[in-house]
Protein backbone atom coordinates (compact mmCIF):
# COMPACT_ATOMS: atom_id res chain seq x y z
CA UNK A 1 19.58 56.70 72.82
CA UNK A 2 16.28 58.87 74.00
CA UNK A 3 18.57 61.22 75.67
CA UNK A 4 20.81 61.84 72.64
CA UNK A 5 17.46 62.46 70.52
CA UNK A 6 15.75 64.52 73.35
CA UNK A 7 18.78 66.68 73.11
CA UNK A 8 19.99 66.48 69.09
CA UNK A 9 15.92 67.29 68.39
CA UNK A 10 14.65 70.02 71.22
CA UNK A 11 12.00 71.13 69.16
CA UNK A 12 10.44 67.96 67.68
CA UNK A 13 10.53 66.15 70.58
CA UNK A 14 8.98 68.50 72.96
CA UNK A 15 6.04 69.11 70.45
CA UNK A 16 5.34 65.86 70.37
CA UNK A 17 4.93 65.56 74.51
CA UNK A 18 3.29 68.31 73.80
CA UNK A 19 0.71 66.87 71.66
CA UNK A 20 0.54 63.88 73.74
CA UNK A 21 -0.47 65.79 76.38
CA UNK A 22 -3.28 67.48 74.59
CA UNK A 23 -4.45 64.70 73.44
CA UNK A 24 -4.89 62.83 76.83
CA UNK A 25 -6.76 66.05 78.45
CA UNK A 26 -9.02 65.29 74.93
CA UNK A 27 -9.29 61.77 75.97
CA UNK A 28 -8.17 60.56 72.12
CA UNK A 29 -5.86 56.88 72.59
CA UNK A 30 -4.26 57.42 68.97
CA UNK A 31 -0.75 59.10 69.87
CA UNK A 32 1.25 60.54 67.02
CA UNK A 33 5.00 59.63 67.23
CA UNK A 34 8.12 61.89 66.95
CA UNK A 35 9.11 59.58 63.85
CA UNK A 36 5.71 60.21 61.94
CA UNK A 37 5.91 63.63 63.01
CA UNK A 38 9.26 63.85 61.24
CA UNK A 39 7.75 62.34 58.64
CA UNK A 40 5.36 65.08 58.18
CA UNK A 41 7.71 67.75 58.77
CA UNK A 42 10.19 66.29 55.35
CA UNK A 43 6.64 65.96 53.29
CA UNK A 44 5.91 69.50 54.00
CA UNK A 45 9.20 70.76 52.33
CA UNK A 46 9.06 73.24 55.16
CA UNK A 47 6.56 74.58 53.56
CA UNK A 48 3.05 75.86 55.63
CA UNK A 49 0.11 73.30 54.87
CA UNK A 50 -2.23 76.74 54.74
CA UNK A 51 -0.21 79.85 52.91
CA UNK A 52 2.88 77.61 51.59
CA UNK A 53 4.79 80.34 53.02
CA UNK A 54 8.61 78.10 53.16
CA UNK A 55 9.33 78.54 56.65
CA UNK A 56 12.05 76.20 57.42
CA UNK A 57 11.23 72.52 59.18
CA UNK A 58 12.27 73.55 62.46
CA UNK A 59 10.06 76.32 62.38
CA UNK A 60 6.61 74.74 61.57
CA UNK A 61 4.14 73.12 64.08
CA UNK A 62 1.67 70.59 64.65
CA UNK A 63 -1.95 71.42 63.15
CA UNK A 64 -4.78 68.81 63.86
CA UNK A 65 -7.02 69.54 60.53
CA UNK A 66 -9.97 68.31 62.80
CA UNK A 67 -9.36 69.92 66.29
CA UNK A 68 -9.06 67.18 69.35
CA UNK A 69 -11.76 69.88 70.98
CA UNK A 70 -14.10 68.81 68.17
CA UNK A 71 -13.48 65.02 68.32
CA UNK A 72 -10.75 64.97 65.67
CA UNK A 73 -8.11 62.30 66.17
CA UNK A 74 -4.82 62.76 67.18
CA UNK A 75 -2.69 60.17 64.52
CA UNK A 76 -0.40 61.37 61.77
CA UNK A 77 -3.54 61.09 59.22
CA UNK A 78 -5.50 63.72 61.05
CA UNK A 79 -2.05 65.80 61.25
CA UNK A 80 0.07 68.82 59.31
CA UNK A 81 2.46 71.50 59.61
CA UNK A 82 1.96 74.91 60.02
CA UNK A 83 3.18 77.89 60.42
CA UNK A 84 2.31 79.57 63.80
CA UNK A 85 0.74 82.48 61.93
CA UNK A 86 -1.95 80.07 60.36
CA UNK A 87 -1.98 77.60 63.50
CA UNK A 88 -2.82 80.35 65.98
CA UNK A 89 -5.77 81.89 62.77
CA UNK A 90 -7.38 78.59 61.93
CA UNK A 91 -7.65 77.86 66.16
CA UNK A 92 -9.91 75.55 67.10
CA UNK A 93 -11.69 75.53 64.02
CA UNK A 94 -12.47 72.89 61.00
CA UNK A 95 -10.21 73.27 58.33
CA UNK A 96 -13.20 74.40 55.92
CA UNK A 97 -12.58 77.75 57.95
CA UNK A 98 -9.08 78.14 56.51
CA UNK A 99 -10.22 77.78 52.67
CA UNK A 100 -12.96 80.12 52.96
CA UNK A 101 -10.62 82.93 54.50
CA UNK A 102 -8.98 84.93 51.75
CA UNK A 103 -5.65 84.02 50.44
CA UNK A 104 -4.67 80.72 52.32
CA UNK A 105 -5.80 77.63 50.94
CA UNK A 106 -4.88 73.62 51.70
């Protein structure tokens, strides 16, 4: 069963390990799963949690809204999707950084 998913879902599964990953170097225990992940990525519309640019599902990625770098947790709560133009802007920043810069609100 994990192989068929690995290889029916490249993209959500392997920013998920990802995550994981991240989140161990941050020393955070909560793990987000590929299921709430999914989850997030059918709330979203496929829409961008910042611009609500619609993007497309497959195309959005995982944006903790408190960084693991500044303590922030790493379960679906702390969790959205966004595009890479607005993930690689709002950084490692808090998300009050995103609604003060012009045009792209939560």
């Amino acid at each position: 069963y994990a192989k068929r998913y690995r290889i029916s879902h490249p993209r959500t599964f392997h920013q998920v390990k990802r995550n994981q990953a991240r989140s161990r170097y941050y020393g955070v225990i909560d793990n987000l799963t590929t299921e709430e992940w999914e989850a997030i990525l059918q709330r979203s519309g496929g829409r961008c949690h910042y611009c609500g640019q619609p993007i497309g599902i497959d195309r959005l990625d995982i944006d903790h809204i408190i960084p693991l770098s500044q303590g922030g947790s790493n379960s679906a709560d702390n969790i959205v999707a966004a595009c890479r133009r607005c993930n690689a802007r709002k950084n490692n920043r808090p998300i009050s950084y995103m609604t003060r810069y012009s045009g792209l609100a939560p």
